[in-house]
PDB file of N, CA and C in Angstrom:
ATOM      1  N   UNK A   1      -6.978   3.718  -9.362  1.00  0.00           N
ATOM      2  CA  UNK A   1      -7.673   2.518  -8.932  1.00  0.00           C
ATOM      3  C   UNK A   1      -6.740   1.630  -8.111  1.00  0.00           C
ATOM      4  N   UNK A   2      -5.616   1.409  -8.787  1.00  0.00           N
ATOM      5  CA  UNK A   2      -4.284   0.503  -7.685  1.00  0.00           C
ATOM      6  C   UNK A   2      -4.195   1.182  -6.572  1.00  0.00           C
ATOM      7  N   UNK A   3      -3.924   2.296  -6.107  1.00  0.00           N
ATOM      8  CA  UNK A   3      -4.317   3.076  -4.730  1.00  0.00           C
ATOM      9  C   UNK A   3      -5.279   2.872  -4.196  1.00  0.00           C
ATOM     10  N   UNK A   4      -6.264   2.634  -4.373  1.00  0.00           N
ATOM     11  CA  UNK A   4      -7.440   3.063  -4.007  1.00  0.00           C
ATOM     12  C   UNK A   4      -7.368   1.183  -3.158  1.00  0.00           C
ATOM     13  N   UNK A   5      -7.252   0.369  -4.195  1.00  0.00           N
ATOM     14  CA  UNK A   5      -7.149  -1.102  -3.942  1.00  0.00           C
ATOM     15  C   UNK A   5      -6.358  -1.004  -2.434  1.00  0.00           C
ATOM     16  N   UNK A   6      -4.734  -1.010  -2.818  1.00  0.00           N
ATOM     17  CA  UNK A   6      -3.930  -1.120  -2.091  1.00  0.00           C
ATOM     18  C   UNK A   6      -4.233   0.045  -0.353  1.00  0.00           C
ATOM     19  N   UNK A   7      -5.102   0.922  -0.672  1.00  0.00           N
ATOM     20  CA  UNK A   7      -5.579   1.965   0.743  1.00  0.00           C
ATOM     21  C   UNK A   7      -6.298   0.731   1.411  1.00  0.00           C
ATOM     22  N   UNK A   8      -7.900   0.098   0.564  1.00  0.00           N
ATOM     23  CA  UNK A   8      -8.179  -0.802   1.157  1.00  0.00           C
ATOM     24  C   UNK A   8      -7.723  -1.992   2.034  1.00  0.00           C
ATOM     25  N   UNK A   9      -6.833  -2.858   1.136  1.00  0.00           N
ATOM     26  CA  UNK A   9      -6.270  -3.856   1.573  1.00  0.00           C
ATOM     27  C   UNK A   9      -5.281  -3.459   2.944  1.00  0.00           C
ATOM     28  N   UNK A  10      -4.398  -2.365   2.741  1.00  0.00           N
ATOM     29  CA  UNK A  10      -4.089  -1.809   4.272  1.00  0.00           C
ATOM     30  C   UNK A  10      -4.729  -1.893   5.271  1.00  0.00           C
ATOM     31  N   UNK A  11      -5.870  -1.408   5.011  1.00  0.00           N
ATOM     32  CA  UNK A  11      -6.890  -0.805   6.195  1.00  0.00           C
ATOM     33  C   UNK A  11      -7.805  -1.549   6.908  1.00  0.00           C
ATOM     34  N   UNK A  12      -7.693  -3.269   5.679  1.00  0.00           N
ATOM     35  CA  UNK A  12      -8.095  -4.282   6.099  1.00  0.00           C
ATOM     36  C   UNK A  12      -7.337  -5.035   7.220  1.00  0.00           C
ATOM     37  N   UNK A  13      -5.740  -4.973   6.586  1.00  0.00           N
ATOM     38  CA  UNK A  13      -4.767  -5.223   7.200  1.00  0.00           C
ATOM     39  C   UNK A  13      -4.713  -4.828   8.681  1.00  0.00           C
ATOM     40  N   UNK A  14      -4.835  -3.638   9.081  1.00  0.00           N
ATOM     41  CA  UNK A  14      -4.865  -2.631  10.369  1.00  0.00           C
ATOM     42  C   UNK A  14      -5.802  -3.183  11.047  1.00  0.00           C
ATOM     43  N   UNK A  15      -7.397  -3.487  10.800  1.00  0.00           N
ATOM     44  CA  UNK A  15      -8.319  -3.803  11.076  1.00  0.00           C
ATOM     45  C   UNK A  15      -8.252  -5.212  11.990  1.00  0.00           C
ATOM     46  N   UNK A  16      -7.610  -6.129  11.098  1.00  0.00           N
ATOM     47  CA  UNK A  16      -7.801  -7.532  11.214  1.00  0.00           C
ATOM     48  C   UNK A  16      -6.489  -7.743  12.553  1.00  0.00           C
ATOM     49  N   UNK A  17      -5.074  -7.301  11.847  1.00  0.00           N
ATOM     50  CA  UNK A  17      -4.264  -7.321  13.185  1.00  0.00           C
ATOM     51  C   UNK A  17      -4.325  -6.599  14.438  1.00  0.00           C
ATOM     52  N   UNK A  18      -5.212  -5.426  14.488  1.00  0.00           N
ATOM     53  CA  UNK A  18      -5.426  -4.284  15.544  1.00  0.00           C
ATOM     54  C   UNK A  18      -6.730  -5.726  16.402  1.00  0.00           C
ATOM     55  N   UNK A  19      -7.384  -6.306  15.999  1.00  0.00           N
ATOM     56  CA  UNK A  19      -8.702  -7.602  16.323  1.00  0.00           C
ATOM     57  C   UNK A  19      -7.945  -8.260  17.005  1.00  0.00           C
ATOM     58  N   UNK A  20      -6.694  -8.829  16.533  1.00  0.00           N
ATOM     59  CA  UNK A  20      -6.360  -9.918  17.239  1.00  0.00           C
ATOM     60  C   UNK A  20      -5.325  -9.873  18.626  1.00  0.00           C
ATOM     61  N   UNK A  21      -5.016  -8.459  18.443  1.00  0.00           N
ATOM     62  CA  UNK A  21      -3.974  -7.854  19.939  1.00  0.00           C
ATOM     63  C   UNK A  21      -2.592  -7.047  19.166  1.00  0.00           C
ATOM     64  N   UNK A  22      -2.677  -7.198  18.073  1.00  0.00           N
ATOM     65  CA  UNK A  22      -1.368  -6.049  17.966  1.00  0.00           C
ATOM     66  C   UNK A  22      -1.708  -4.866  17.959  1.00  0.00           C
ATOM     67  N   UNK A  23      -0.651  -3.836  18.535  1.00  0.00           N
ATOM     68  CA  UNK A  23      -0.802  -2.640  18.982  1.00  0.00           C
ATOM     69  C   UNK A  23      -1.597  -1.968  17.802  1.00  0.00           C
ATOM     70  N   UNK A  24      -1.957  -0.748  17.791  1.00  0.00           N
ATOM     71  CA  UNK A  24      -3.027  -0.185  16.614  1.00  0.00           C
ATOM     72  C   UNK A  24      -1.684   0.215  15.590  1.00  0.00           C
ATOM     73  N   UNK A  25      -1.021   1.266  16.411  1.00  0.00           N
ATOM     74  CA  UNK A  25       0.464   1.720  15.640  1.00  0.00           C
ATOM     75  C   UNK A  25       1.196   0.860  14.879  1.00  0.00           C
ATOM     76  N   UNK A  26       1.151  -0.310  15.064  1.00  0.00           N
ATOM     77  CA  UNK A  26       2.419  -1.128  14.672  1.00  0.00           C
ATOM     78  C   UNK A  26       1.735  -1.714  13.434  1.00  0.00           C
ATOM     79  N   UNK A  27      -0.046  -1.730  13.200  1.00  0.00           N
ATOM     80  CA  UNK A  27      -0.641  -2.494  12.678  1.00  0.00           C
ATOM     81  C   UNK A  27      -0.934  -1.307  11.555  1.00  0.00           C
ATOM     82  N   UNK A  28      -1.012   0.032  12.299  1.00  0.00           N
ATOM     83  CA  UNK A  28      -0.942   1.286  10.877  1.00  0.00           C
ATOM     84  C   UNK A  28       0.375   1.184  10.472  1.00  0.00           C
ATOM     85  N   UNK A  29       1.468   0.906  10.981  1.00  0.00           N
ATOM     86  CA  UNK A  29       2.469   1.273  10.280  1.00  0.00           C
ATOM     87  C   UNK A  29       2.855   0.138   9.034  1.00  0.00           C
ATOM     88  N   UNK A  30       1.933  -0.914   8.862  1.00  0.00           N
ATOM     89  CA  UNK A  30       2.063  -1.879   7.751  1.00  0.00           C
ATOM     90  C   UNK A  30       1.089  -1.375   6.651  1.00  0.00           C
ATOM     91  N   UNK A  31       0.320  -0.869   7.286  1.00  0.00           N
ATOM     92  CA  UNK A  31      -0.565  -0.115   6.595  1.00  0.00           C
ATOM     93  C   UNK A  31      -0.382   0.801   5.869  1.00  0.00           C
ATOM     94  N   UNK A  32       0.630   1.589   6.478  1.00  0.00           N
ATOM     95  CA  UNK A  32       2.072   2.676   5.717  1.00  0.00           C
ATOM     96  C   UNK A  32       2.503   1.779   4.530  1.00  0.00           C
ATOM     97  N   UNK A  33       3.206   1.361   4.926  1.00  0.00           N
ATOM     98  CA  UNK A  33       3.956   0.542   4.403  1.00  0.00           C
ATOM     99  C   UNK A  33       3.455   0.266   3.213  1.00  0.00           C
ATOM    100  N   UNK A  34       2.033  -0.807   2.902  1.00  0.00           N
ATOM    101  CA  UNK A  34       1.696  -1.301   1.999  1.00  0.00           C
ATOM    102  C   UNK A  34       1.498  -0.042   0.469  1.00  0.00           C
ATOM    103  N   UNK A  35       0.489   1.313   1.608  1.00  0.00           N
ATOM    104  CA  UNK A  35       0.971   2.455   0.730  1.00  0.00           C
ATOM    105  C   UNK A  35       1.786   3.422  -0.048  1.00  0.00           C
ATOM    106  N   UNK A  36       2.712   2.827   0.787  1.00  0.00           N
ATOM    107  CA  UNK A  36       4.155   3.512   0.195  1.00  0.00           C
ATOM    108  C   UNK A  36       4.471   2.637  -0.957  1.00  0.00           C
ATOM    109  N   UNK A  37       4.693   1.326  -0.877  1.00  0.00           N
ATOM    110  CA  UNK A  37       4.770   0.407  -1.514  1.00  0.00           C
ATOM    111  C   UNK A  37       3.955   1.051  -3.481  1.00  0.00           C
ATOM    112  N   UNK A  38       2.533   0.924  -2.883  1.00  0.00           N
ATOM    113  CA  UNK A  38       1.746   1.577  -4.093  1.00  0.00           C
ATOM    114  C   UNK A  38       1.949   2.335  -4.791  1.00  0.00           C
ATOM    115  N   UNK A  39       2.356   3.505  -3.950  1.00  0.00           N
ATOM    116  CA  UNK A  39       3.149   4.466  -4.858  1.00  0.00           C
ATOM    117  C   UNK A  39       4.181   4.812  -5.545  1.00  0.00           C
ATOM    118  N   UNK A  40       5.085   3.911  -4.837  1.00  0.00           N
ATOM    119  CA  UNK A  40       6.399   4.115  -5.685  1.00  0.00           C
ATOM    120  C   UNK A  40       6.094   2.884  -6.456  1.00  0.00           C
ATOM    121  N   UNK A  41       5.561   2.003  -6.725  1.00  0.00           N
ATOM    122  CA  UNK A  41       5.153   1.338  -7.639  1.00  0.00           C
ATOM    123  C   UNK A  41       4.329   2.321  -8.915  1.00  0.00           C
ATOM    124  N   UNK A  42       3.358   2.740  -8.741  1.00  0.00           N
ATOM    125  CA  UNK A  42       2.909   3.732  -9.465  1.00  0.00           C
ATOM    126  C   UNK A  42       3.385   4.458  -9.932  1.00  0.00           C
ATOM    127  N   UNK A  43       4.269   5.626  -9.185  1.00  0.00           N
ATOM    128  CA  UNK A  43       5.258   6.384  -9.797  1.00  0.00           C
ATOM    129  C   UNK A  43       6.433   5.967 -10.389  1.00  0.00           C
ATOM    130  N   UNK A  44       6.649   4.413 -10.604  1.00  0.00           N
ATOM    131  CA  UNK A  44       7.979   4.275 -11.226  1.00  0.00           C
ATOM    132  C   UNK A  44       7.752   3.192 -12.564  1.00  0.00           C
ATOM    133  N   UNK A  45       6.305   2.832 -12.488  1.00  0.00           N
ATOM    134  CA  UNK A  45       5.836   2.190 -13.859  1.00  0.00           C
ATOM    135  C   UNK A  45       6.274   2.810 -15.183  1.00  0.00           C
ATOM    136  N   UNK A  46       5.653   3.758 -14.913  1.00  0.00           N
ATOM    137  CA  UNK A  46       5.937   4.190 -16.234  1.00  0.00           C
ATOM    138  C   UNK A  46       7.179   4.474 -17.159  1.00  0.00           C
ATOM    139  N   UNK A  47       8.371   4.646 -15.912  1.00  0.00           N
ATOM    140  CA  UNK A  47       9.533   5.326 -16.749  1.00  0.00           C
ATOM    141  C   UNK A  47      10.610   3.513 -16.790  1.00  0.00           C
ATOM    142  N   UNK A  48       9.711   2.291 -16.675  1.00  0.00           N
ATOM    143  CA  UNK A  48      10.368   1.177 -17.061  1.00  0.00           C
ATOM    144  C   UNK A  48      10.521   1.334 -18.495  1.00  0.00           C
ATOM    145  N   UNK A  49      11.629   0.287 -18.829  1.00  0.00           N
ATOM    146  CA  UNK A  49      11.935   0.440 -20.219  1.00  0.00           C
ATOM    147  C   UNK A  49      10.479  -0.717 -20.658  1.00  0.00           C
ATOM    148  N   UNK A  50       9.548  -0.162 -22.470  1.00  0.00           N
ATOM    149  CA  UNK A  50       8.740  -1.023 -22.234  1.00  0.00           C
ATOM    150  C   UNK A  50       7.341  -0.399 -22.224  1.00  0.00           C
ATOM    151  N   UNK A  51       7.388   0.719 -21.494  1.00  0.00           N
ATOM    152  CA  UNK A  51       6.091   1.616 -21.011  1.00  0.00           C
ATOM    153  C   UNK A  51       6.272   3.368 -21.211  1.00  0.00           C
ATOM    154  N   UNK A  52       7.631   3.326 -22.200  1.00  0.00           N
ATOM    155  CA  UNK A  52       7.124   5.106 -22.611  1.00  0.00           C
ATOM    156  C   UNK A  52       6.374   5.051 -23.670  1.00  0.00           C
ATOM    157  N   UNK A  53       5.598   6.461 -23.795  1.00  0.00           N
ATOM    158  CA  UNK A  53       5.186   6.659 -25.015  1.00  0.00           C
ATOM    159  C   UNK A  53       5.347   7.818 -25.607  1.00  0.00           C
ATOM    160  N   UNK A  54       6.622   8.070 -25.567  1.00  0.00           N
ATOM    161  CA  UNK A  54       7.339   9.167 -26.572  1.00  0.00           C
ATOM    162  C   UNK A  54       8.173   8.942 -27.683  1.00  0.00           C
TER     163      UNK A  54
END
């Protein structure tokens, strides 16, 4: 679901700055960004101290 959020909010992102004159590329590559962001957020939750369950 946090992916799914964070794909959106990118794509909103891309959308809204690609509207106002920034290049399309420069406006996907925040869009990158925000996704990458997600994931290594995602993938690194769990192994905080706090959040195992072994």
């Amino acid at each position: 679901m946090f992916l799914t959020v964070a794909a959106t909010f990118g794509l909103v992102i891309w959308i809204v700055l690609w509207s106002i004159g920034v290049k399309g590329f420069d406006a996907f590559m925040l869009t990158a960004l925000v996704l990458f962001l997600a994931a290594t957020v995602r993938i690194v939750l769990p192994s905080l101290p706090g959040n195992r369950t072994d």
